[in-house]
Protein backbone atom coordinates (compact mmCIF):
# COMPACT_ATOMS: atom_id res chain seq x y z
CA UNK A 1 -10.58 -7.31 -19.92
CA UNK A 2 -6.72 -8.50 -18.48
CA UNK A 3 -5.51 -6.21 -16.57
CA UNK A 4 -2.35 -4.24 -18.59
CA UNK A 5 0.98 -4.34 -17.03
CA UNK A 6 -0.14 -5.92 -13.79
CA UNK A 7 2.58 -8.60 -13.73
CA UNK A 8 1.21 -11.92 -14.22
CA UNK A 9 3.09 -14.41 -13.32
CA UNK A 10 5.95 -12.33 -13.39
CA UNK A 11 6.68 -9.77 -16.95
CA UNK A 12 9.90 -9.46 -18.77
CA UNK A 13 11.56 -6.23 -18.63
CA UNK A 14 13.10 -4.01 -21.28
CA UNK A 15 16.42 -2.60 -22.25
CA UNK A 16 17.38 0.49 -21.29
CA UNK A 17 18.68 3.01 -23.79
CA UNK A 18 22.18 4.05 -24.32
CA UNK A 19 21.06 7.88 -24.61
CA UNK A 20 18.43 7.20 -21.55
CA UNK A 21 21.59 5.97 -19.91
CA UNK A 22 23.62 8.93 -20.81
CA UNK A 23 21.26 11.17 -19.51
CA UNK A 24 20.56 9.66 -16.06
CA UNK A 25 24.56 9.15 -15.60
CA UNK A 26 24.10 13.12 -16.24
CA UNK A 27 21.61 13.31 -13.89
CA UNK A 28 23.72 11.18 -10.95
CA UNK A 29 26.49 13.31 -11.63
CA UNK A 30 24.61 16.31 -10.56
CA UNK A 31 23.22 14.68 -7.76
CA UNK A 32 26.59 13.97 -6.37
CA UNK A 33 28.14 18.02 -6.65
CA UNK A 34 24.57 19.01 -5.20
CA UNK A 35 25.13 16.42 -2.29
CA UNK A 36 28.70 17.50 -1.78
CA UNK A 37 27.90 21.16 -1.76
CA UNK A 38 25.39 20.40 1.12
CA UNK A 39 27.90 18.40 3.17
CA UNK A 40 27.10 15.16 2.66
CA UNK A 41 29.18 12.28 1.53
CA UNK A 42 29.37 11.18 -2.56
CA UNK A 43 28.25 7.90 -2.26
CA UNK A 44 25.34 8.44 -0.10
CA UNK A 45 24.24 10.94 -2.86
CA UNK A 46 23.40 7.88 -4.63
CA UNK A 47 24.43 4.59 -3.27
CA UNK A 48 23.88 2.91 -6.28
CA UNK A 49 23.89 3.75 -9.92
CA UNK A 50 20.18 2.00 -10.63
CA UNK A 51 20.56 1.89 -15.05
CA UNK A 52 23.18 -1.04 -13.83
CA UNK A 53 21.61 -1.82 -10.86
CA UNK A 54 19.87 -5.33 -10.42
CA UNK A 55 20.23 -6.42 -14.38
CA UNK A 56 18.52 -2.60 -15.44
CA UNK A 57 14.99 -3.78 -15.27
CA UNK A 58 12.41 -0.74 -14.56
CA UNK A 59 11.03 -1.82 -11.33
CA UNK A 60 14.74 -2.39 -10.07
CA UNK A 61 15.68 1.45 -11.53
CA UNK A 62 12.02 2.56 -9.16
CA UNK A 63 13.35 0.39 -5.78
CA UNK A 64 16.88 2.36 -6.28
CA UNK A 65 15.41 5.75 -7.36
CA UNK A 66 13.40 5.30 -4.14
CA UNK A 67 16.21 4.34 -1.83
CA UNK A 68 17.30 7.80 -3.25
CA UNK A 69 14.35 9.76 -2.24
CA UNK A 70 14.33 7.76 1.30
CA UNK A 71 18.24 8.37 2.01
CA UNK A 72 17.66 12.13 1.37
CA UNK A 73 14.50 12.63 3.39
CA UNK A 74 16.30 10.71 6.27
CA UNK A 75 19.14 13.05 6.24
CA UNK A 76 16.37 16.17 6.12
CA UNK A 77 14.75 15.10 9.16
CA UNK A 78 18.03 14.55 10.95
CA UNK A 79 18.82 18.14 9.94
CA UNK A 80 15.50 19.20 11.32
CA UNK A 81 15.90 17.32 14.41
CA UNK A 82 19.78 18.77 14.66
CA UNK A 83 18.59 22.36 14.54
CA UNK A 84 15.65 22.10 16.81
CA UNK A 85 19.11 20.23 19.79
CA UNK A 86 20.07 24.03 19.42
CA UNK A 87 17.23 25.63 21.08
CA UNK A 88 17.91 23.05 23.83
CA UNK A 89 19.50 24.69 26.89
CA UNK A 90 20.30 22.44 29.60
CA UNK A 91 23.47 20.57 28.24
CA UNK A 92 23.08 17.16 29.05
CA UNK A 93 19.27 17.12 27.58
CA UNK A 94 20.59 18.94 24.73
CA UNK A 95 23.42 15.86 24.15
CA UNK A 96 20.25 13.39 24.56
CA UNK A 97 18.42 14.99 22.07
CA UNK A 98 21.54 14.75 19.59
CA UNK A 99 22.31 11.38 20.44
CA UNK A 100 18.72 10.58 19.69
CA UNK A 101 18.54 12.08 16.07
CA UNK A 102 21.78 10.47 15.06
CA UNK A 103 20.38 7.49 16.22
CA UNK A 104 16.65 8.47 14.60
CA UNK A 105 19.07 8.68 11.32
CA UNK A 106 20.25 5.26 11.39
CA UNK A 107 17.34 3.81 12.43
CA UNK A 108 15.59 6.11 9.62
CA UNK A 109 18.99 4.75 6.98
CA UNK A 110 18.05 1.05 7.74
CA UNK A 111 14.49 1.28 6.77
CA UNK A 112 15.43 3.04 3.40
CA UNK A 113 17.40 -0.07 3.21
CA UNK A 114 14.97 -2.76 4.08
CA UNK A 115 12.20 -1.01 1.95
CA UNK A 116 14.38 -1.04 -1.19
CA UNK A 117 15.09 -4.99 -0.40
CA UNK A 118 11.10 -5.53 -0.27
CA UNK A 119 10.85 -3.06 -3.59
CA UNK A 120 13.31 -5.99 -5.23
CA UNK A 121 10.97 -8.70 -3.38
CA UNK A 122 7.99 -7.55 -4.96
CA UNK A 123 9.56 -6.56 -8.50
CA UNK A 124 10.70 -10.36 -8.42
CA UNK A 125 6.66 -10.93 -8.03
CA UNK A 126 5.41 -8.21 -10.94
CA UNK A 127 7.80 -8.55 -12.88
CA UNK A 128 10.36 -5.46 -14.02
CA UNK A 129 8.58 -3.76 -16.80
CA UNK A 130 7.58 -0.31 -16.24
CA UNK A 131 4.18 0.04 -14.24
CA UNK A 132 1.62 1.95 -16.39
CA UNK A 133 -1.89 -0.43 -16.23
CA UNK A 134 -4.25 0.42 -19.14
CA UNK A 135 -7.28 1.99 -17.46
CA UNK A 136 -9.94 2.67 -20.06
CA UNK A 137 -13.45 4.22 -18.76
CA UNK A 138 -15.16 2.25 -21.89
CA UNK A 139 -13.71 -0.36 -20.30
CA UNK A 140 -15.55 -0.13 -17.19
CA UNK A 141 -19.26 -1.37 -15.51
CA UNK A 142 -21.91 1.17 -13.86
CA UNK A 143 -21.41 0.84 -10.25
CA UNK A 144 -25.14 0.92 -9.49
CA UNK A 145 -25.86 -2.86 -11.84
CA UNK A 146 -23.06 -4.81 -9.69
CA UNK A 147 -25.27 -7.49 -8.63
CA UNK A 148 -28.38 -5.75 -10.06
CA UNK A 149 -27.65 -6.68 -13.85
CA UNK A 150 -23.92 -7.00 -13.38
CA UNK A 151 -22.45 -9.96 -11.72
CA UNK A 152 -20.07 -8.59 -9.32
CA UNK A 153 -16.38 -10.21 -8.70
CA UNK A 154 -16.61 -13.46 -6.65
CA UNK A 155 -13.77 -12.28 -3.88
CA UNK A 156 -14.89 -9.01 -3.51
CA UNK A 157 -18.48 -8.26 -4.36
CA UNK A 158 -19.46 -4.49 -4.60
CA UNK A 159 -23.30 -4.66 -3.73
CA UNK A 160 -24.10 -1.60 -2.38
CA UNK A 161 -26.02 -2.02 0.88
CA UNK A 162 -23.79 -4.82 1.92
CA UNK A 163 -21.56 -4.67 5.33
CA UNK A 164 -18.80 -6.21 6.58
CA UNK A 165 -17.72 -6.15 10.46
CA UNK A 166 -14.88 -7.75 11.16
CA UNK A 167 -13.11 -8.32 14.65
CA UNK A 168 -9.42 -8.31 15.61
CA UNK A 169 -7.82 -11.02 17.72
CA UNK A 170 -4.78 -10.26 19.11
CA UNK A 171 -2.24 -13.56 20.15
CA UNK A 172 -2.17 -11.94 24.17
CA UNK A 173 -6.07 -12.23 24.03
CA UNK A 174 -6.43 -8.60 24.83
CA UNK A 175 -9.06 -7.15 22.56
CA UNK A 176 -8.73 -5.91 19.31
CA UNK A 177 -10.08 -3.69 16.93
CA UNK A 178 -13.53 -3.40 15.35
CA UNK A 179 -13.79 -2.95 11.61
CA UNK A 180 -16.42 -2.04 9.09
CA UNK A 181 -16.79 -2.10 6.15
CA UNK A 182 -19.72 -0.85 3.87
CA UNK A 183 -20.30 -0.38 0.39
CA UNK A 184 -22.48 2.72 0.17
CA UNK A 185 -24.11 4.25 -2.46
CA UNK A 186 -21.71 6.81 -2.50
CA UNK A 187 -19.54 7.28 -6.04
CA UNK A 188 -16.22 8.65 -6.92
CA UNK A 189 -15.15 9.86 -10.06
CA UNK A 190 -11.63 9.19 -10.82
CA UNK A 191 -10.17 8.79 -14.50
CA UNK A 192 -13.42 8.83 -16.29
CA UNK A 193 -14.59 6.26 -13.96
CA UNK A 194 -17.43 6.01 -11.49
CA UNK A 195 -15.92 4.41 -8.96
CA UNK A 196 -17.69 2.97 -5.84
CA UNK A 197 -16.78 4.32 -2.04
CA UNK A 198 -16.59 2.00 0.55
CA UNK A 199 -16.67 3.20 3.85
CA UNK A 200 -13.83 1.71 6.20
CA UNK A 201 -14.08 2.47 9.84
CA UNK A 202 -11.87 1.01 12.14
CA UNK A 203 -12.69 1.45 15.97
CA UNK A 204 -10.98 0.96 19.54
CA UNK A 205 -12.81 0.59 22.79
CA UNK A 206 -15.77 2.49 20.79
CA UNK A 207 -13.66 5.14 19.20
CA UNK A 208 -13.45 5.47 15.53
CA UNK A 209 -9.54 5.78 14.73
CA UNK A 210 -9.44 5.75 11.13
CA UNK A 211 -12.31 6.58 9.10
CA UNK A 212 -10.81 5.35 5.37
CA UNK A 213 -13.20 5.86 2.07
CA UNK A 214 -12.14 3.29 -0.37
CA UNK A 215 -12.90 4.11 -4.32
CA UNK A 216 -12.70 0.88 -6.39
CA UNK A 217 -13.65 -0.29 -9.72
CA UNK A 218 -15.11 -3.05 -11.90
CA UNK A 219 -14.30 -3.86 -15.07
CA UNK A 220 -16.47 -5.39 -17.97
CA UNK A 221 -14.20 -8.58 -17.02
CA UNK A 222 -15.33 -8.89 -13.99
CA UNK A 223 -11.73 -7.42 -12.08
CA UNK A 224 -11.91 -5.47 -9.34
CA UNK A 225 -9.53 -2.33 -9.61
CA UNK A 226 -8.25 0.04 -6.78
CA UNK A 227 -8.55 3.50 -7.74
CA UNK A 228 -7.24 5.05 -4.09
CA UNK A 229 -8.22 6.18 -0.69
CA UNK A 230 -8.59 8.92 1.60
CA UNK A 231 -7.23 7.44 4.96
CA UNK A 232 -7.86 10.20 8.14
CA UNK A 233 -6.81 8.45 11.43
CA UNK A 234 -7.56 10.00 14.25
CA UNK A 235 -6.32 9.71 18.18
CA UNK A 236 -8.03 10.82 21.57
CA UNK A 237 -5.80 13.01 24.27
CA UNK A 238 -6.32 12.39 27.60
CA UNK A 239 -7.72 16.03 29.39
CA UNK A 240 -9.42 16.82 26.53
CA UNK A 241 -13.42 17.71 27.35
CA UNK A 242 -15.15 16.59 25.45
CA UNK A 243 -13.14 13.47 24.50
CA UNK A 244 -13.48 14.27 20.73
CA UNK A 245 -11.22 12.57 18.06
CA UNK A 246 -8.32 15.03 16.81
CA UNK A 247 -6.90 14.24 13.22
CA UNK A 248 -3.30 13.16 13.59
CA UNK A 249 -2.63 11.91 10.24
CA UNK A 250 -3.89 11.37 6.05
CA UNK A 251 -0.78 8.95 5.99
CA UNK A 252 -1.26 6.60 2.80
CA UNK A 253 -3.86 8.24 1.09
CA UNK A 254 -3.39 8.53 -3.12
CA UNK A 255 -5.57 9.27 -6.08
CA UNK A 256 -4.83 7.52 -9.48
CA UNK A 257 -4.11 10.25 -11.54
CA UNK A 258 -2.48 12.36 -8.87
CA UNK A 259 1.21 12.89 -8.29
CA UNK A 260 1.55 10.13 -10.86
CA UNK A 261 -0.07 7.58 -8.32
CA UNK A 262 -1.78 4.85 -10.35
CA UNK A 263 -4.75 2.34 -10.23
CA UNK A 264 -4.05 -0.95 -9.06
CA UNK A 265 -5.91 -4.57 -8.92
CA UNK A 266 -7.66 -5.86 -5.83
CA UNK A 267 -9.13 -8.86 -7.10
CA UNK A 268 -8.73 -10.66 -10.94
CA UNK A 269 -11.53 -12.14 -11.77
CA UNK A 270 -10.33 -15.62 -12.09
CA UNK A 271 -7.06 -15.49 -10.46
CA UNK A 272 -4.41 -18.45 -10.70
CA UNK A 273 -1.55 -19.40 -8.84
CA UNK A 274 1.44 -17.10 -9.27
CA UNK A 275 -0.59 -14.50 -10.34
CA UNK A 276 1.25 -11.09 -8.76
CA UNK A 277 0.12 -7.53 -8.98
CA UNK A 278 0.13 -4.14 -7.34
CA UNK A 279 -2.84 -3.45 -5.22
CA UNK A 280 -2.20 0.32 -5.21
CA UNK A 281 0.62 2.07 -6.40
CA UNK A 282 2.10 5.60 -5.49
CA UNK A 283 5.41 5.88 -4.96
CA UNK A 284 6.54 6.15 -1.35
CA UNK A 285 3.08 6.36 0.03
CA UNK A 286 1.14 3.29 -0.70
CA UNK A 287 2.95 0.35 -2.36
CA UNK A 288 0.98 -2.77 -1.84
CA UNK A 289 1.50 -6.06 -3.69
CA UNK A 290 -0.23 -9.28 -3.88
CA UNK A 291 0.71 -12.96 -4.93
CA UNK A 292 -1.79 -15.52 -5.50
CA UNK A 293 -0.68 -18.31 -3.90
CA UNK A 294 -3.62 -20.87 -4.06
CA UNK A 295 -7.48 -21.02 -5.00
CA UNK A 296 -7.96 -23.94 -2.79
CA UNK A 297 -7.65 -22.59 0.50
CA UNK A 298 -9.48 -23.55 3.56
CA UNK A 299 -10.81 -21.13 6.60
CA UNK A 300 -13.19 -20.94 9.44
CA UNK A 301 -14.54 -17.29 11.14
CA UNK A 302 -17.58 -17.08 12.90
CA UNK A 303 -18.81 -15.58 9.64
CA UNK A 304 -18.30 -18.21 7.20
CA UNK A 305 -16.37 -21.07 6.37
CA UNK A 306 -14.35 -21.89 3.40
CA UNK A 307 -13.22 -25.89 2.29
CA UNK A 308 -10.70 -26.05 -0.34
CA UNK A 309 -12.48 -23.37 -2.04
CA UNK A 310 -10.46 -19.87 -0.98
CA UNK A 311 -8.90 -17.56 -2.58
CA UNK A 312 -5.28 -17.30 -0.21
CA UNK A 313 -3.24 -14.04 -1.38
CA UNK A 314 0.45 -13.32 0.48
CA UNK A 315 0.33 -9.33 0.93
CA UNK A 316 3.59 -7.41 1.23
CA UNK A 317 3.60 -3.83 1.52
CA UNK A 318 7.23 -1.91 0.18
CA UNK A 319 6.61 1.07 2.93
CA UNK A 320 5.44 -0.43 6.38
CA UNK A 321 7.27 -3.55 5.67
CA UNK A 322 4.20 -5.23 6.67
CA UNK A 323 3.06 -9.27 5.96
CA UNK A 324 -0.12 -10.86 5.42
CA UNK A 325 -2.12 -13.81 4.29
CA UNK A 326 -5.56 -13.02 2.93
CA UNK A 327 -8.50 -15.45 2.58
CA UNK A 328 -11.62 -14.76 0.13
CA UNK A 329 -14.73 -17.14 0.08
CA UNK A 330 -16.62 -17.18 -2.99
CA UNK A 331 -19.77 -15.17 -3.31
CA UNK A 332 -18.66 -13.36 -0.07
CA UNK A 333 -15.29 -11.57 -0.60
CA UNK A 334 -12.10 -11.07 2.09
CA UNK A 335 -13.40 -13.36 5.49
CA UNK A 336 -9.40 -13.39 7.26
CA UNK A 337 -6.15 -11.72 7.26
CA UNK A 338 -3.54 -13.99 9.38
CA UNK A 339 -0.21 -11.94 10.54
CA UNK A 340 3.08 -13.94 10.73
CA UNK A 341 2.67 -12.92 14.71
CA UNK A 342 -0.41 -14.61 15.14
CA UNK A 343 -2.58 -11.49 15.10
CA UNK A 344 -5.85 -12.65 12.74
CA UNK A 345 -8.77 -10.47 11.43
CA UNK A 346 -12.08 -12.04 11.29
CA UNK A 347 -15.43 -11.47 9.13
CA UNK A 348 -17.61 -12.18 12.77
CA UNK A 349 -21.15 -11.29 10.45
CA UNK A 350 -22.63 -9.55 6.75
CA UNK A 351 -25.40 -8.10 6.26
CA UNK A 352 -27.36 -6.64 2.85
């Protein structure tokens, strides 16, 4: 099975009608009298009319519909921030604390600007036709035969029982974080699909901070799909007794199906060069791309070694703005993750 509308080595888009067009030039217009009843300025309503933006392609229309959504929910929280300067009383802390959310604004204005430019980045890498993968639960293995029966996907094997600890080094050789990951038994069903949960815990000087379950699944092809997460991180207060994790945040967690999030691909079976696709896609909460960029990669971690043999992905991510290289060894799945700042994640030992 090929993954549908995953973006191949980049897709062609499609016109856009003339009464689609009509109605979203509707639709602007009614932004911009809602925007100037509330105060704010026309073009900021809608900086940029997206049918003609960036030749009309689909995924362009998504980065500027986006930009949208990200202006406006700057603006909110400026508001928010604005209103709560009020109930200041001391003067000159109340004029810090306005000075701070105009600046929070801009700050807030040029990340809705730099995420659109890495929306473009990435539709230049799936391609601009509209995201809608075909996801077909005939389509799909029994979680419980992947490598009992089934053979699972070379770069990312889902045998339950089998655990992956990996260890963080940092480039100022201060320690880093401890991650694990295990494929359980555990199952999710999402779509008509069983999907498998893998268990990602992430600790820091022995406290769990994040405590992700991963649901993925495998196609009669062999691909590995990414059906979502539920992604709790947690933080520790100092003068708290006992010193007991508090839940801070369920930032980035998505369900296909669910607020029109949808499945994406985290490993093709036999991937090539220029191969692109979204790892997981909801719209302005997880937004992850890949890009095959060779199968001939070489790596060494203390857990295994790979010569000419690798799987190398580049990893972009629309939201956090974040940058990766990935390396998966054959018959063992994801062994590194290199940040341009030197920061490297490495698969220190497996067990099954």
């Amino acid at each position: 099975m090929t993954p549908a509308h995953v973006g191949l080595r980049g897709s062609s888009s499609q016109a856009f009608s003339d009464d689609a067009a009509s109605r979203r030039a509707s639709m602007l217009a009614g932004l911009v009298v809602v925007a100037i009843a509330m105060g704010i300025p026309a073009h900021d309503a809608y900086s940029q009319d997206s049918s003609n933006a960036s030749g009309g392609g689909f995924c362009s229309r998504v980065a500027d519909d986006a930009l949208t959504a990200c202006e406006f929910s700057a603006r909110s929280d400026f508001w928010i921030a604005k209103g709560n300067c009020v109930n200041v009383v001391d003067a000159a802390e109340r004029k810090t604390c306005n000075d701070d959310a105009q600046s929070s604004l801009k700050d807030a204005q040029s990340t809705c600007d730099e995420q659109r430019t890495a929306r473009q980045r990435a539709c230049g890498i799936v391609g601009q036709d509209r995201y809608d993968p075909e996801f077909d639960p005939a389509q799909f293995v029994d979680p419980d035969k992947i490598g009992h029966g089934v053979a699972p996907n070379p770069y990312f094997p889902l045998v339950r029982g089998t655990e992956y600890t990996y260890k963080q080094k940092l480039p100022n050789g201060k320690p880093g974080q401890i991650t694990t990951d295990t494929v359980s038994d555990k199952t999710k069903f999402i779509a008509g699909v069983h999907c498998r949960v893998v268990e990602d815990r992430v600790s820091e000087n022995g406290v769990v901070i994040e405590a992700t379950d991963d649901w993925y699944a495998q196609d009669l092809a062999g691909n590995v799909w990414y059906c979502g997460e539920i992604a709790p991180v947690y933080e520790v207060f100092k003068g708290d007794h006992p010193q007991d994790p508090e839940l801070v945040s369920i930032e980035g967690s998505f369900k296909a199906g669910r607020d029109s999030a949808k499945q994406g691909i985290l490993a093709l079976a036999s991937p090539q060069v220029g191969d692109g696709y979204y790892e997981e896609f909801a719209l302005g909460v997880a937004e992850d791309v890949a890009h095959v960029i060779s199968t001939t990669g070489s790596a060494s971690v203390p857990a295994a070694i790979c010569n000419k043999t690798c799987l190398v992905t580049r990893n972009t991510s629309s939201l956090d703005l974040d940058l990766e290289t990935k390396y998966y060894a054959p018959g063992i799945g994801l062994i590194l993750e290199a940040d341009p700042d030197g920061t490297r994640n490495e698969l220190i030992k497996i067990t099954h």
